[in-house]
N, C-alpha and C. Protein backbone atom coordinates (compact mmCIF):
# COMPACT_ATOMS: atom_id res chain seq x y z
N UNK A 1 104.32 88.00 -43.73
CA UNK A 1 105.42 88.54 -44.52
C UNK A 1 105.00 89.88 -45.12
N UNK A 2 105.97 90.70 -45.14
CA UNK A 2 105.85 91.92 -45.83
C UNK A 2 105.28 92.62 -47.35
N UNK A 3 105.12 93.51 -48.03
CA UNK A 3 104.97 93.66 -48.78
C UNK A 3 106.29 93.53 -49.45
N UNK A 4 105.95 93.33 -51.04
CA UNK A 4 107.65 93.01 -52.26
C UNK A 4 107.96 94.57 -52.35
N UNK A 5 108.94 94.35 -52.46
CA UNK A 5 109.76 95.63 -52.43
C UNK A 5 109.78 96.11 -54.01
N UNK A 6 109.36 97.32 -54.13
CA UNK A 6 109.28 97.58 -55.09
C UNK A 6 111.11 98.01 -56.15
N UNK A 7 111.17 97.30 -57.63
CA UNK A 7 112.28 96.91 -58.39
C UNK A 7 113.30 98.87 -57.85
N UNK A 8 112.74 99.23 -58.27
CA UNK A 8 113.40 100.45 -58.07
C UNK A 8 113.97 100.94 -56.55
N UNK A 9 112.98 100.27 -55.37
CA UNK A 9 113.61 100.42 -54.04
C UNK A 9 114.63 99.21 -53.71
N UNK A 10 114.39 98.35 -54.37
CA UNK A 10 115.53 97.10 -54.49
C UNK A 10 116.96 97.36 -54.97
N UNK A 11 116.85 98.28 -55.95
CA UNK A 11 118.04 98.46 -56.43
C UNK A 11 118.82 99.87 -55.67
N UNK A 12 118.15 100.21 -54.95
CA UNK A 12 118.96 101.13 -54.23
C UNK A 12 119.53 100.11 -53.02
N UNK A 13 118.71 99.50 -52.79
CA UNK A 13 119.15 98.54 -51.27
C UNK A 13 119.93 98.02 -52.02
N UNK A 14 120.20 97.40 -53.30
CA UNK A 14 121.40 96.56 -53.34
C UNK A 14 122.68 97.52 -53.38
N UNK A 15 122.68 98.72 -54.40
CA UNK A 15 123.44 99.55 -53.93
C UNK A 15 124.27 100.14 -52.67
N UNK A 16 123.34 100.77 -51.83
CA UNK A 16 123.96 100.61 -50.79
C UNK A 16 124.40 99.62 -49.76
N UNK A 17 124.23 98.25 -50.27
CA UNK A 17 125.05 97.37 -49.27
C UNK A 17 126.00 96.67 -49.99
N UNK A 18 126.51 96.93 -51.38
CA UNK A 18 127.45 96.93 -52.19
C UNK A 18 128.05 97.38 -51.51
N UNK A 19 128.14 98.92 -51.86
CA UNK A 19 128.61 99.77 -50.87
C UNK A 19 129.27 99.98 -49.70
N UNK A 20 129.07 99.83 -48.84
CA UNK A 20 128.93 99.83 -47.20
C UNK A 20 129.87 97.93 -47.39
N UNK A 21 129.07 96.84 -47.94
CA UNK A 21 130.26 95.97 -48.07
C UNK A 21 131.49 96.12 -48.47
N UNK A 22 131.41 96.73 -49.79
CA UNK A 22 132.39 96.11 -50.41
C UNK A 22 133.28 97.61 -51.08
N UNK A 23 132.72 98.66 -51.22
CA UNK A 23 133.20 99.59 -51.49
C UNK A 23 133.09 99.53 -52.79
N UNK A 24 131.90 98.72 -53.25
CA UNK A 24 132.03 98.72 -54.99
C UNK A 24 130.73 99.41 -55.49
N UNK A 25 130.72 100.51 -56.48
CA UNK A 25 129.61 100.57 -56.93
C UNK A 25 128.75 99.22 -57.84
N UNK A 26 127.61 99.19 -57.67
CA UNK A 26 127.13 98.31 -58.14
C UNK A 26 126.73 98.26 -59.72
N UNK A 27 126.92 97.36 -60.24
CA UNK A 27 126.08 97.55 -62.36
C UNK A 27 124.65 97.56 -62.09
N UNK A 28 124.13 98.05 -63.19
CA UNK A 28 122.52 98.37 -62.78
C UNK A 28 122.48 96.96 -63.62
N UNK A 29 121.19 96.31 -63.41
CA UNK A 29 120.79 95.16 -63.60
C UNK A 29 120.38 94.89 -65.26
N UNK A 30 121.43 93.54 -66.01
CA UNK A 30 121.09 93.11 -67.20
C UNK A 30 119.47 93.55 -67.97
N UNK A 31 118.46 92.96 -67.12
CA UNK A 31 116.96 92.91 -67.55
C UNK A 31 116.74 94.15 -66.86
N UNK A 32 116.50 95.97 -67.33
CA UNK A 32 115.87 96.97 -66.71
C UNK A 32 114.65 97.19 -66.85
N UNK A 33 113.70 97.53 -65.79
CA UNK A 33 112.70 97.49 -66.20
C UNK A 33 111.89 98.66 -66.95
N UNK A 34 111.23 99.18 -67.46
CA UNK A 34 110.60 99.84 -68.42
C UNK A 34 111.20 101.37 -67.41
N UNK A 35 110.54 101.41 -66.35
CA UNK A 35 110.66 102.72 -65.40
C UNK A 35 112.44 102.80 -65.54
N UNK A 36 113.28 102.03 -65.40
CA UNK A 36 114.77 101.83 -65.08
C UNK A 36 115.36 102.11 -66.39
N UNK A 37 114.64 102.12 -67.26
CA UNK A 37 115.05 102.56 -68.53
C UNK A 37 115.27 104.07 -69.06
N UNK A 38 113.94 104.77 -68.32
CA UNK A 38 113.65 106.15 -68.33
C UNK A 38 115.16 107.05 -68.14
N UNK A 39 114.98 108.37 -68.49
CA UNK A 39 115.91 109.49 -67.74
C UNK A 39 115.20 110.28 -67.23
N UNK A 40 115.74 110.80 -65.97
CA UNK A 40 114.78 111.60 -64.86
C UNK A 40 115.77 111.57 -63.73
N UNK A 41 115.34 112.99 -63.15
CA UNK A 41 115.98 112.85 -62.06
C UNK A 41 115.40 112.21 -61.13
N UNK A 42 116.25 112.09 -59.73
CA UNK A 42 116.36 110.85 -58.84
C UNK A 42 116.58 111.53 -57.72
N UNK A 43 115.52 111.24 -56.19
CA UNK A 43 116.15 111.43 -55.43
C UNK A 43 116.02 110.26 -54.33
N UNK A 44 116.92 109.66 -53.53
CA UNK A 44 117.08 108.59 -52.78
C UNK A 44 116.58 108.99 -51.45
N UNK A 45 116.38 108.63 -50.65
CA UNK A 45 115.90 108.92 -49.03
C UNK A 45 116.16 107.90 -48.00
N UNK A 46 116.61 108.34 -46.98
CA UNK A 46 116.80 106.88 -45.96
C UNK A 46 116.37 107.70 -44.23
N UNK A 47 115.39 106.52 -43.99
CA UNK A 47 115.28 107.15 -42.57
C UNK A 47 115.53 105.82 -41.75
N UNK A 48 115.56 106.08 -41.18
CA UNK A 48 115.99 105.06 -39.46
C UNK A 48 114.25 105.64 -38.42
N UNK A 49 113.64 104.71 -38.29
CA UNK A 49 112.87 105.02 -37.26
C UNK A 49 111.83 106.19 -37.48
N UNK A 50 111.22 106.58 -38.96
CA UNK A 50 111.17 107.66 -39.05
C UNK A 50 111.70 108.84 -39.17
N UNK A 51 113.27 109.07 -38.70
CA UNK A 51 113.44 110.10 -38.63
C UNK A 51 114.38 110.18 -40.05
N UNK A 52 115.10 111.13 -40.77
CA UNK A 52 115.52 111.49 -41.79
C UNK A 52 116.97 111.11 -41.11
N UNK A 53 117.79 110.15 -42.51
CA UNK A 53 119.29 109.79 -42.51
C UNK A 53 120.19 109.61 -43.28
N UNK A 54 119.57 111.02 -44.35
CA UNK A 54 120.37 110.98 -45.71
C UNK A 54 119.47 111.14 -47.04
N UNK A 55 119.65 112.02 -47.69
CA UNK A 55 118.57 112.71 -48.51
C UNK A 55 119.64 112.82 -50.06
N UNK A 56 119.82 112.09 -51.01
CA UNK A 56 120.14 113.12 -52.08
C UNK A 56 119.91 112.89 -53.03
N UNK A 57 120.04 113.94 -54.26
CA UNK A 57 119.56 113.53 -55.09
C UNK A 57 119.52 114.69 -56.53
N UNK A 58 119.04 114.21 -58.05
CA UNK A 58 119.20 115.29 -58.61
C UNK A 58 118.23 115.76 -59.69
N UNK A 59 118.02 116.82 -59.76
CA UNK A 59 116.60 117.02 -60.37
C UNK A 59 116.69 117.34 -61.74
N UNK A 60 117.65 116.95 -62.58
CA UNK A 60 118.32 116.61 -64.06
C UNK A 60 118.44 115.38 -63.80
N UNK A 61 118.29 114.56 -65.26
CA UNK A 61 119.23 113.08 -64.98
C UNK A 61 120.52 113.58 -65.36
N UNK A 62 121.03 113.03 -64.43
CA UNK A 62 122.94 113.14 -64.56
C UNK A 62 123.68 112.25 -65.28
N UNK A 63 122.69 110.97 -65.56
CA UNK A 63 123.17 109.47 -66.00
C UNK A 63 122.45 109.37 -66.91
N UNK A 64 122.49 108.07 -67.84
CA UNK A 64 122.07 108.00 -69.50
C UNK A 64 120.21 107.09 -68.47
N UNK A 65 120.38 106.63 -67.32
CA UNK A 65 119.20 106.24 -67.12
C UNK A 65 118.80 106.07 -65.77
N UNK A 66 117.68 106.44 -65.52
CA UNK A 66 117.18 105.82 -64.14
C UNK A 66 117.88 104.99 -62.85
N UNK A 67 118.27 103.84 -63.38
CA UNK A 67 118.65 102.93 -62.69
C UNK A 67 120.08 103.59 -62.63
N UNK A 68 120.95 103.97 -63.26
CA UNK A 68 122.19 104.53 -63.01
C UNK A 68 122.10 105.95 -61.89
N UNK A 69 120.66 106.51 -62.10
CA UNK A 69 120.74 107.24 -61.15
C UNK A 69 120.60 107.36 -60.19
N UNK A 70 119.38 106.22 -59.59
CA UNK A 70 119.37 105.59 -58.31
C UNK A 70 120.66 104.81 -57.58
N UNK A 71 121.69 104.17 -58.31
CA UNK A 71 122.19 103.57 -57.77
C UNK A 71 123.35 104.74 -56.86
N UNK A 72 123.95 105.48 -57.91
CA UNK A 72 124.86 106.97 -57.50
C UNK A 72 124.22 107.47 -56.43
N UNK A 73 122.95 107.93 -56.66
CA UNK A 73 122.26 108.59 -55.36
C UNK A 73 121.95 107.81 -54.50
N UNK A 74 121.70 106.76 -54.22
CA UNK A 74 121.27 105.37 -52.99
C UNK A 74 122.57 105.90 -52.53
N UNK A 75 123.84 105.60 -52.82
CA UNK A 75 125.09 105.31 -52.24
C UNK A 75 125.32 107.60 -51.80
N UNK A 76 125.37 108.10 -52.41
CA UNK A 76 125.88 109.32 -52.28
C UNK A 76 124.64 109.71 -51.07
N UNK A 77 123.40 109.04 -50.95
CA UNK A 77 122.35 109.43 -49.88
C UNK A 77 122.71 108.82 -48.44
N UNK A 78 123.42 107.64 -48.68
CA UNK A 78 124.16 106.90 -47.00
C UNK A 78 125.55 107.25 -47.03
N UNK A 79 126.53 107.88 -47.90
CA UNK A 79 127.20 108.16 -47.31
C UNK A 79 128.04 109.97 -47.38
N UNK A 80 127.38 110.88 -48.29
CA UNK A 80 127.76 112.38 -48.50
C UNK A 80 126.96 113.14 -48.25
N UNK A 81 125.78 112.49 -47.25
CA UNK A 81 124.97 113.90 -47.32
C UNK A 81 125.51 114.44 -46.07
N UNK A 82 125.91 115.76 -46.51
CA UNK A 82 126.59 116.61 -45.33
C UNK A 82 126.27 116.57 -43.90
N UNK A 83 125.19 116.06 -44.11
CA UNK A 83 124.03 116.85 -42.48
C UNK A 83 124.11 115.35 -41.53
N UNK A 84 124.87 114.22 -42.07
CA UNK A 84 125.14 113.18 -41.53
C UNK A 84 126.39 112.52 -41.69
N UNK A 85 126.64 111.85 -40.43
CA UNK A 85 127.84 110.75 -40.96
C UNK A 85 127.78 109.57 -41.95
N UNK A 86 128.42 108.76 -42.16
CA UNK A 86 127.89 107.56 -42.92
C UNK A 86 127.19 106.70 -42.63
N UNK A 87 126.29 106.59 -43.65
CA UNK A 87 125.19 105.49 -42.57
C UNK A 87 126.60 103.93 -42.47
N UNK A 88 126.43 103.42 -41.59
CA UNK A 88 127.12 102.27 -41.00
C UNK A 88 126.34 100.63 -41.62
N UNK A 89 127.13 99.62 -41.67
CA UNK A 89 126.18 98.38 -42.15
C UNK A 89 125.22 98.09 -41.22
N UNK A 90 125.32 98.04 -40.04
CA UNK A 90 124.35 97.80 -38.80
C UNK A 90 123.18 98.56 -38.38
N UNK A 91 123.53 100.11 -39.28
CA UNK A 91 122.21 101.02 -39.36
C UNK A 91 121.28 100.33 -40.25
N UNK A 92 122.45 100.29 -41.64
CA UNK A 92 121.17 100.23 -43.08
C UNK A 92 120.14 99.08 -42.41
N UNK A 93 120.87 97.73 -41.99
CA UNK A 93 119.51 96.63 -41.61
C UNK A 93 118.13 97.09 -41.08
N UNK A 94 118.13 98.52 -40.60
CA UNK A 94 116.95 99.57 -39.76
C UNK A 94 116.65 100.51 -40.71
N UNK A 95 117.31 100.30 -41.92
CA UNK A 95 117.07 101.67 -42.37
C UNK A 95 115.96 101.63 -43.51
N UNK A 96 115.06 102.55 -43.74
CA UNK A 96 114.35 102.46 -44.36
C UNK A 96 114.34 103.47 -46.05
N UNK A 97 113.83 102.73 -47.30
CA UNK A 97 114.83 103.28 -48.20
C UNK A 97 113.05 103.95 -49.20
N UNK A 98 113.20 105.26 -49.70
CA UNK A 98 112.62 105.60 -50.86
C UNK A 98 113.22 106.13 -51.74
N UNK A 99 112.47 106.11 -52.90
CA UNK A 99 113.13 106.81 -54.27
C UNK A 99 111.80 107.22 -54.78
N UNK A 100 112.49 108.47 -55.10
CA UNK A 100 111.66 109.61 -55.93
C UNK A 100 111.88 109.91 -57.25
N UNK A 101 110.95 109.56 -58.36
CA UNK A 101 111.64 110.25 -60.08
C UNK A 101 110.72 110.87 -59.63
N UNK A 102 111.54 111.97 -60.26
CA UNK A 102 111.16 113.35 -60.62
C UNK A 102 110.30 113.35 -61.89
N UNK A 103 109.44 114.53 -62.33
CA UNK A 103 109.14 114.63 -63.62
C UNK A 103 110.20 116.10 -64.05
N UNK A 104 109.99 116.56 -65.57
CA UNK A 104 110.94 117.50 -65.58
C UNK A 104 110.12 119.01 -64.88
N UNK A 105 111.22 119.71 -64.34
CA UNK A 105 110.46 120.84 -63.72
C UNK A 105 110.19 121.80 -64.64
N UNK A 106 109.18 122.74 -64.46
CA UNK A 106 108.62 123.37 -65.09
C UNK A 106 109.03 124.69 -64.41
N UNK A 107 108.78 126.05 -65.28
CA UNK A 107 109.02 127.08 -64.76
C UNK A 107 107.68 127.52 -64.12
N UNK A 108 107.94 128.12 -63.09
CA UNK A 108 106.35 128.93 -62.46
C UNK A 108 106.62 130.63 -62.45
N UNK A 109 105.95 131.36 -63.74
CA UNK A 109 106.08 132.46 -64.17
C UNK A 109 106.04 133.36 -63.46
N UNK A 110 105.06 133.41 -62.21
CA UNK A 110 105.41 134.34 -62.07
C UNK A 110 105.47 133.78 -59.91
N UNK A 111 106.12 133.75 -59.35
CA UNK A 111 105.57 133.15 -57.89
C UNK A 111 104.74 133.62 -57.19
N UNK A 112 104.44 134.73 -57.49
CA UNK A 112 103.57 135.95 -56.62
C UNK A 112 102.37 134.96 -57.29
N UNK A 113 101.91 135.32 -58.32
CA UNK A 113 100.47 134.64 -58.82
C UNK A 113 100.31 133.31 -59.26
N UNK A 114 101.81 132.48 -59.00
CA UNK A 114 101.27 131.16 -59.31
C UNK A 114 101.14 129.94 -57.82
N UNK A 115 101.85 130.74 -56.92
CA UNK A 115 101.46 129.57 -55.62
C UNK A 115 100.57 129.55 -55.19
N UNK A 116 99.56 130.25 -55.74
CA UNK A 116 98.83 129.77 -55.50
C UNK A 116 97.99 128.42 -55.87
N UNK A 117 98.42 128.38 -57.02
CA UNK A 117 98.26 127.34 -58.32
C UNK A 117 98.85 125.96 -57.36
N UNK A 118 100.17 125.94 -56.76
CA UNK A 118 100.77 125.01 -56.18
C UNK A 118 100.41 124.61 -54.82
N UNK A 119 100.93 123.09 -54.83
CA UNK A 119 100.44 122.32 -53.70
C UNK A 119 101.11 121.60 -53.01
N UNK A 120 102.28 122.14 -52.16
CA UNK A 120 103.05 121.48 -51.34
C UNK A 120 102.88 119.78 -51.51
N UNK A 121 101.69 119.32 -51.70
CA UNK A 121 101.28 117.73 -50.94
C UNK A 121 101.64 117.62 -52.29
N UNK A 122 101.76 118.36 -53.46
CA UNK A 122 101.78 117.47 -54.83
C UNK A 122 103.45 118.30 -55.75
N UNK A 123 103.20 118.90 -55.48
CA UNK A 123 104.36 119.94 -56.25
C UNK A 123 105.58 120.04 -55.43
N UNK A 124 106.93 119.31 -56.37
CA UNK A 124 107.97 120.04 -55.19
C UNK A 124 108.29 120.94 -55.87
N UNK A 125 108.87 122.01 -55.20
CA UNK A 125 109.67 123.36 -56.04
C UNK A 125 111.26 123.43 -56.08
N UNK A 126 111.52 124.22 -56.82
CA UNK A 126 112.97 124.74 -57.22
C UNK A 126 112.91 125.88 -56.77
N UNK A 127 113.97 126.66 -56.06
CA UNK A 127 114.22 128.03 -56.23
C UNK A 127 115.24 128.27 -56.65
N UNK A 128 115.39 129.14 -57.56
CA UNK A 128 116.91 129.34 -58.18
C UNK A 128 117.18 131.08 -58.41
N UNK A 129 118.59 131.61 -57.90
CA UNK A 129 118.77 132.85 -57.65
C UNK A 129 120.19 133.13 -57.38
N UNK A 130 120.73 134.08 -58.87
CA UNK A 130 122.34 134.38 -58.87
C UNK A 130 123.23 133.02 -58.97
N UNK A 131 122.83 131.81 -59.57
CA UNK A 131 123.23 130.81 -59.76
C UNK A 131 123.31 129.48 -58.27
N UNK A 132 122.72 130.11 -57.52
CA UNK A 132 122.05 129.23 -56.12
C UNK A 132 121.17 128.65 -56.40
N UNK A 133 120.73 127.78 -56.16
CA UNK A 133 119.63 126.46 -56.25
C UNK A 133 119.04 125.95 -55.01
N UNK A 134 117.80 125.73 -54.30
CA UNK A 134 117.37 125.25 -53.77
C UNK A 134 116.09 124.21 -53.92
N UNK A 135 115.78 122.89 -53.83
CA UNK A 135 114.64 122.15 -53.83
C UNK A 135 114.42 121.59 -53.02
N UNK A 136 113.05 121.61 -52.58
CA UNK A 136 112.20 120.61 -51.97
C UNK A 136 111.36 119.82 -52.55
N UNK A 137 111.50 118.33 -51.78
CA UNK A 137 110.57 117.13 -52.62
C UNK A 137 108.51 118.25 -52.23
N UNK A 138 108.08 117.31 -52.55
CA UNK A 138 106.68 117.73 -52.44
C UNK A 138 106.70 116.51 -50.84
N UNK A 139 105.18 116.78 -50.44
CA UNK A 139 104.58 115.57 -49.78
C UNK A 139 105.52 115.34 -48.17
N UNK A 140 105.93 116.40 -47.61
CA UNK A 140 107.05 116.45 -46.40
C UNK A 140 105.93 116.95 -45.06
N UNK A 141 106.27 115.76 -44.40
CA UNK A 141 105.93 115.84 -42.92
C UNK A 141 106.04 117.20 -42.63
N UNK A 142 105.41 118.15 -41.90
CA UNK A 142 105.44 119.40 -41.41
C UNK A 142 105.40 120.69 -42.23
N UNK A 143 105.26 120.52 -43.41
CA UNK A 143 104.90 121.52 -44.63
C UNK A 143 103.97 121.33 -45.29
N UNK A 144 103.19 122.52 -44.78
CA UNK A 144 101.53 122.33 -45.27
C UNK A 144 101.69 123.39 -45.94
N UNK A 145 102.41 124.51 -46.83
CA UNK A 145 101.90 125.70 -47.29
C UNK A 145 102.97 125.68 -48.35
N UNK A 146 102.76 126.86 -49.33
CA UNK A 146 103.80 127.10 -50.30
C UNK A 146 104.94 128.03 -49.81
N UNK A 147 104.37 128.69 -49.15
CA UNK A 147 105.07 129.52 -48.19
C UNK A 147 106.20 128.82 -47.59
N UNK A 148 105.78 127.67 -46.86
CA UNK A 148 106.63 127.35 -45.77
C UNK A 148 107.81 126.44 -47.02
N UNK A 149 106.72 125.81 -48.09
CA UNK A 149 108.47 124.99 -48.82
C UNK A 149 109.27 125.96 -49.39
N UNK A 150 108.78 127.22 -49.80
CA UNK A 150 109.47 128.28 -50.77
C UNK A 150 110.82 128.45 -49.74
N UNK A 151 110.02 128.84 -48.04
CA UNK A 151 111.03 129.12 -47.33
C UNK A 151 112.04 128.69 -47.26
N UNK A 152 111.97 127.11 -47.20
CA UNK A 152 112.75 126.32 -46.74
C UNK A 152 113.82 125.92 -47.86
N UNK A 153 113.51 125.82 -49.34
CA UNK A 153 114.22 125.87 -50.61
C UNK A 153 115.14 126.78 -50.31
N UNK A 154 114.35 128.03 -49.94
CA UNK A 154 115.55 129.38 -49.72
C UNK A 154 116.27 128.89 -48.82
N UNK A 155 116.26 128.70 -48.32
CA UNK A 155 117.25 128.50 -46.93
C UNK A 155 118.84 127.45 -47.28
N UNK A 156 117.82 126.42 -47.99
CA UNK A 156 118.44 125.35 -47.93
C UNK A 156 119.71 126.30 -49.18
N UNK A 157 119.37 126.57 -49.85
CA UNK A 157 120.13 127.70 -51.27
C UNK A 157 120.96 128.56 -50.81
N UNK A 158 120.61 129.25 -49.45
CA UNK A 158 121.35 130.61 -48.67
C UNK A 158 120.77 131.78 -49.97
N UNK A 159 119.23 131.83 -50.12
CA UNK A 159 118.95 132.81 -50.60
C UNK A 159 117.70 133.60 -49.94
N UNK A 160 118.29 134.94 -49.74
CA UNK A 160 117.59 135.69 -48.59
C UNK A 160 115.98 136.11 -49.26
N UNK A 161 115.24 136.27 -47.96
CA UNK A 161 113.82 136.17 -48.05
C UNK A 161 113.31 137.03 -49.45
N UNK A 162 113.91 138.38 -49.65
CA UNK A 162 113.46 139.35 -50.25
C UNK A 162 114.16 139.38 -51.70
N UNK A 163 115.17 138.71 -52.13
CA UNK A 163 116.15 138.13 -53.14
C UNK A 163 114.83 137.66 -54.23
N UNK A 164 115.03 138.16 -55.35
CA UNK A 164 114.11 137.62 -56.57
C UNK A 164 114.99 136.20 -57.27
N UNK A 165 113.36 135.23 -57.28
CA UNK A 165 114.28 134.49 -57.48
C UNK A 165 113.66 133.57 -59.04
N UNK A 166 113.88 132.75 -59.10
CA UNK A 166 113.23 131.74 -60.30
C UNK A 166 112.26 130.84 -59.98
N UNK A 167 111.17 130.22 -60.01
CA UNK A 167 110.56 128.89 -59.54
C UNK A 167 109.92 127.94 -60.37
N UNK A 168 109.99 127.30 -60.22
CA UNK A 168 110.04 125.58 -60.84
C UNK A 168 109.41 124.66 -60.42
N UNK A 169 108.22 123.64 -60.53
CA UNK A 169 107.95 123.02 -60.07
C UNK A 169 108.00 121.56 -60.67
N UNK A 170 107.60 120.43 -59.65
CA UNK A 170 107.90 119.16 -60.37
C UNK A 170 107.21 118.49 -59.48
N UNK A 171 106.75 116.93 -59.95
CA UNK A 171 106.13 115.87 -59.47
C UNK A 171 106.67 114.69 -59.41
N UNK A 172 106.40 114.13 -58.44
CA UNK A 172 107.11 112.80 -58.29
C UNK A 172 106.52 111.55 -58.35
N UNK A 173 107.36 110.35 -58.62
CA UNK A 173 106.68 109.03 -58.65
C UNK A 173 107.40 108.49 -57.30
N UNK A 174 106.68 108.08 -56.00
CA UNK A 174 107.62 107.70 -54.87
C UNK A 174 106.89 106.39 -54.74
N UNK A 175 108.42 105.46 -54.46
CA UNK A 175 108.48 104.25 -54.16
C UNK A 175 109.17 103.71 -52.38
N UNK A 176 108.10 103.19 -52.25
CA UNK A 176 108.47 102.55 -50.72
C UNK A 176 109.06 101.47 -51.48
């Protein structure tokens, strides 16, 4: 038998098969646990097979707690993330679920002299520019540099290479 699923990846799985059943959001659970109590942002993740099937999430708490924010983002991660259709009930049984709290992000003064300071494997970043926003989690398959997440923040933001921008970093607590 498997390893126990950790309380915080549980409650996204119950979420999204609320969900996907019944079309109901779910109540976060009577007894919360100490972490479920917290405010922090939240980001949900679902892959199928390894590969990525729905990502979202928010790097403010949006909700009075944790568990309210996992549950919004579990469900808004299988079924609004743009870059996919809805995950289906016959996927989720394959699907594999994490959650990320955030810590709060910090500003990085200056980017020229502080990425170096930063560490893709540990730091995710913010880029923010003319009221555009871009983040990446830390700890991502195929991004080994600061370079390459800065890039990809930009991108994800539609903010061009040479565009001055803001940066932010943050750490996560991730739960299989």
């Amino acid at each position: 038998m498997g390893q126990p699923v950790h309380p915080l990846v549980q409650l996204a799985r119950e979420a999204i098969k609320g969900y996907l059943e019944k079309k109901e959001i779910i109540e976060p659970p009577e007894e919360l646990t100490p972490e479920m109590r917290e405010r922090h942002g939240v980001f949900v993740s679902l892959k199928i097979k390894g590969r990525l099937r729905g990502c979202i999430g928010t790097f403010e708490p949006a909700t009075s707690t944790v568990a309210e924010e996992i549950i919004l983002n579990a469900i808004s991660a299988a079924t609004r993330d743009p870059r996919f259709m809805p995950l289906t009930l016959s996927e989720f049984k394959e699907t594999d679920v994490s959650v990320d709290v955030l810590t709060t992000p910090e500003s990085v003064i200056s980017p020229v002299l502080s990425e170096a300071a930063l560490d893709p494997k540990r730091y995710g970043i913010i880029v923010k520019s003319n009221g555009r926003c871009g983040l990446l989690l830390p700890d991502l398959e195929g991004v080994d540099t600061v370079e390459q997440q800065v890039g990809i923040a930009r991108a994800k933001a539609g903010i061009g290479e040479n565009e001055p921008v803001e940066l932010f970093s943050f750490e996560i607590r991730r739960y299989r």
